[in-house]
Protein backbone atom coordinates (compact mmCIF):
# COMPACT_ATOMS: atom_id res chain seq x y z
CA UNK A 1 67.29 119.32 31.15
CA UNK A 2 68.53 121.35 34.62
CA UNK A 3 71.77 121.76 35.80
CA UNK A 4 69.77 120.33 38.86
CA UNK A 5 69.60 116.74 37.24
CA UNK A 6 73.25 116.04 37.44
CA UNK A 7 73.73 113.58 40.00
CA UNK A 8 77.15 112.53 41.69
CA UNK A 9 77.80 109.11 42.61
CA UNK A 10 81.00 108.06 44.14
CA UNK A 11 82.47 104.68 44.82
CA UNK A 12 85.54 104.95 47.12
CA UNK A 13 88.61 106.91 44.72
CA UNK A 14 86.37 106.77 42.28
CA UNK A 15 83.32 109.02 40.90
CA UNK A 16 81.27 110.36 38.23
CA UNK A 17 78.47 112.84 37.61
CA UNK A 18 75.49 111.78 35.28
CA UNK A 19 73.15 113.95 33.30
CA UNK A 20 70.38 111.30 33.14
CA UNK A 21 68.77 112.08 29.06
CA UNK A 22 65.27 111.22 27.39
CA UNK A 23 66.45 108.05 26.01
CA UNK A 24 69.10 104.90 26.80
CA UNK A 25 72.78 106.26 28.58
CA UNK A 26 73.29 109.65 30.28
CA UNK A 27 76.23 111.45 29.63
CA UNK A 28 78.83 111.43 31.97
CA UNK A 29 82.04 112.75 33.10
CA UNK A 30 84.24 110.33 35.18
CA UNK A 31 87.64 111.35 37.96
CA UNK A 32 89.56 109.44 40.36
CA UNK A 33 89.96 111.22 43.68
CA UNK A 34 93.84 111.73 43.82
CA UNK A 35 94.24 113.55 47.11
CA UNK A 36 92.16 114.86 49.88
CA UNK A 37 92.02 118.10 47.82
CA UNK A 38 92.57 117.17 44.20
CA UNK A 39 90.44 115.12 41.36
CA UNK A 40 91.80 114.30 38.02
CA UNK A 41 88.91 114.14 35.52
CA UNK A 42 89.75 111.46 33.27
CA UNK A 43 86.52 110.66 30.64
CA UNK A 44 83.79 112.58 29.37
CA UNK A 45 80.77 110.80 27.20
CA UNK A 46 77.65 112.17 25.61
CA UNK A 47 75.53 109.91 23.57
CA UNK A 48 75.54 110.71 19.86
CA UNK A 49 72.61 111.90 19.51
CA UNK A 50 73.37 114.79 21.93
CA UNK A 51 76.61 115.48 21.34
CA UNK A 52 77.04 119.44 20.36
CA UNK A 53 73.87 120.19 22.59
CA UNK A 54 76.27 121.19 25.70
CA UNK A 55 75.58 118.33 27.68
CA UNK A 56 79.33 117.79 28.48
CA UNK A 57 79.92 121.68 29.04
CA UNK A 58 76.89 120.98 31.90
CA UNK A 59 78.77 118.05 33.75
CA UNK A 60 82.26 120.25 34.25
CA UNK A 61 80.53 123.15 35.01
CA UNK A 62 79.21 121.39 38.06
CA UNK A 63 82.41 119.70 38.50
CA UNK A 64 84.09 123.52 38.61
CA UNK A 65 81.60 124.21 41.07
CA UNK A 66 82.37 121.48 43.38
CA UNK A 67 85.75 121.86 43.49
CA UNK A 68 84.76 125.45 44.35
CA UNK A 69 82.62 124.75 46.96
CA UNK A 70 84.53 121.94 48.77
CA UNK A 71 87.89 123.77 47.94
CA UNK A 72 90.08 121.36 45.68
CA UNK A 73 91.57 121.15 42.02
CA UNK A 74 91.00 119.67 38.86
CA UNK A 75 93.40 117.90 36.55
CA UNK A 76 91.78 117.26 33.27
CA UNK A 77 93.18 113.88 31.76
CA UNK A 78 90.16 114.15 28.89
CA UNK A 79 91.20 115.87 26.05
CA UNK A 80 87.71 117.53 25.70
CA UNK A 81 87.95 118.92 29.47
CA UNK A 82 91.28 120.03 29.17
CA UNK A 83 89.97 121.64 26.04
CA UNK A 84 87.09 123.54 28.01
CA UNK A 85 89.41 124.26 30.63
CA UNK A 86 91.60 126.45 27.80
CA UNK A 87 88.49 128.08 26.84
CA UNK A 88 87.34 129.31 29.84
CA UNK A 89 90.06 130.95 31.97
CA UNK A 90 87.62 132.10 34.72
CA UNK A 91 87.79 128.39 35.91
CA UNK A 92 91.86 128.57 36.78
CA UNK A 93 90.82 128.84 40.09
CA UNK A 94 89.99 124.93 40.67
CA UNK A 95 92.66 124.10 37.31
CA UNK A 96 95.82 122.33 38.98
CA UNK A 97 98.90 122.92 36.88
């Protein structure tokens, strides 16, 4: 599985990215658009049998690299993202504090 399979799908405020897997969900991490230049990621879910496999790591690197590219910040509501966020300090760019 790519980096190149996430797909983001938005719905007004709201959006997630999917990492479509072998078999039944995908994992996803969900935000809410809070400002023209600010998300606030507020779920992360990776089906049990993938869990520990990186899957979520994949989704909010490609979230990071969004907010890079389009030029807004993160807050990261999910304990798991703010978690990641703590571990990787080369991502305070898109972190809003």
């Amino acid at each position: 599985m790519s980096d190149a399979e996430i797909v983001l799908e938005r719905n007004g405020r709201q959006g997630r990215y999917l990492l479509p897997l072998p078999e039944g969900q995908p994992a996803q991490l969900t935000f809410v658009e809070t400002g023209p230049d600010h998300i606030a990621i507020d779920y992360s879910f990776v089906p049990p049998a993938y869990r520990g496999k990186g899957m979520a790591l994949k989704l909010i690197k490609r979230a990071v690299e969004d907010a890079r590219a389009n030029g807004y910040k993160i807050t990261p509501l999910c304990g798991y993202v703010a978690s990641e966020f703590r571990h990787h300090p080369q991502w305070a760019d898109v972190l809003e504090r």
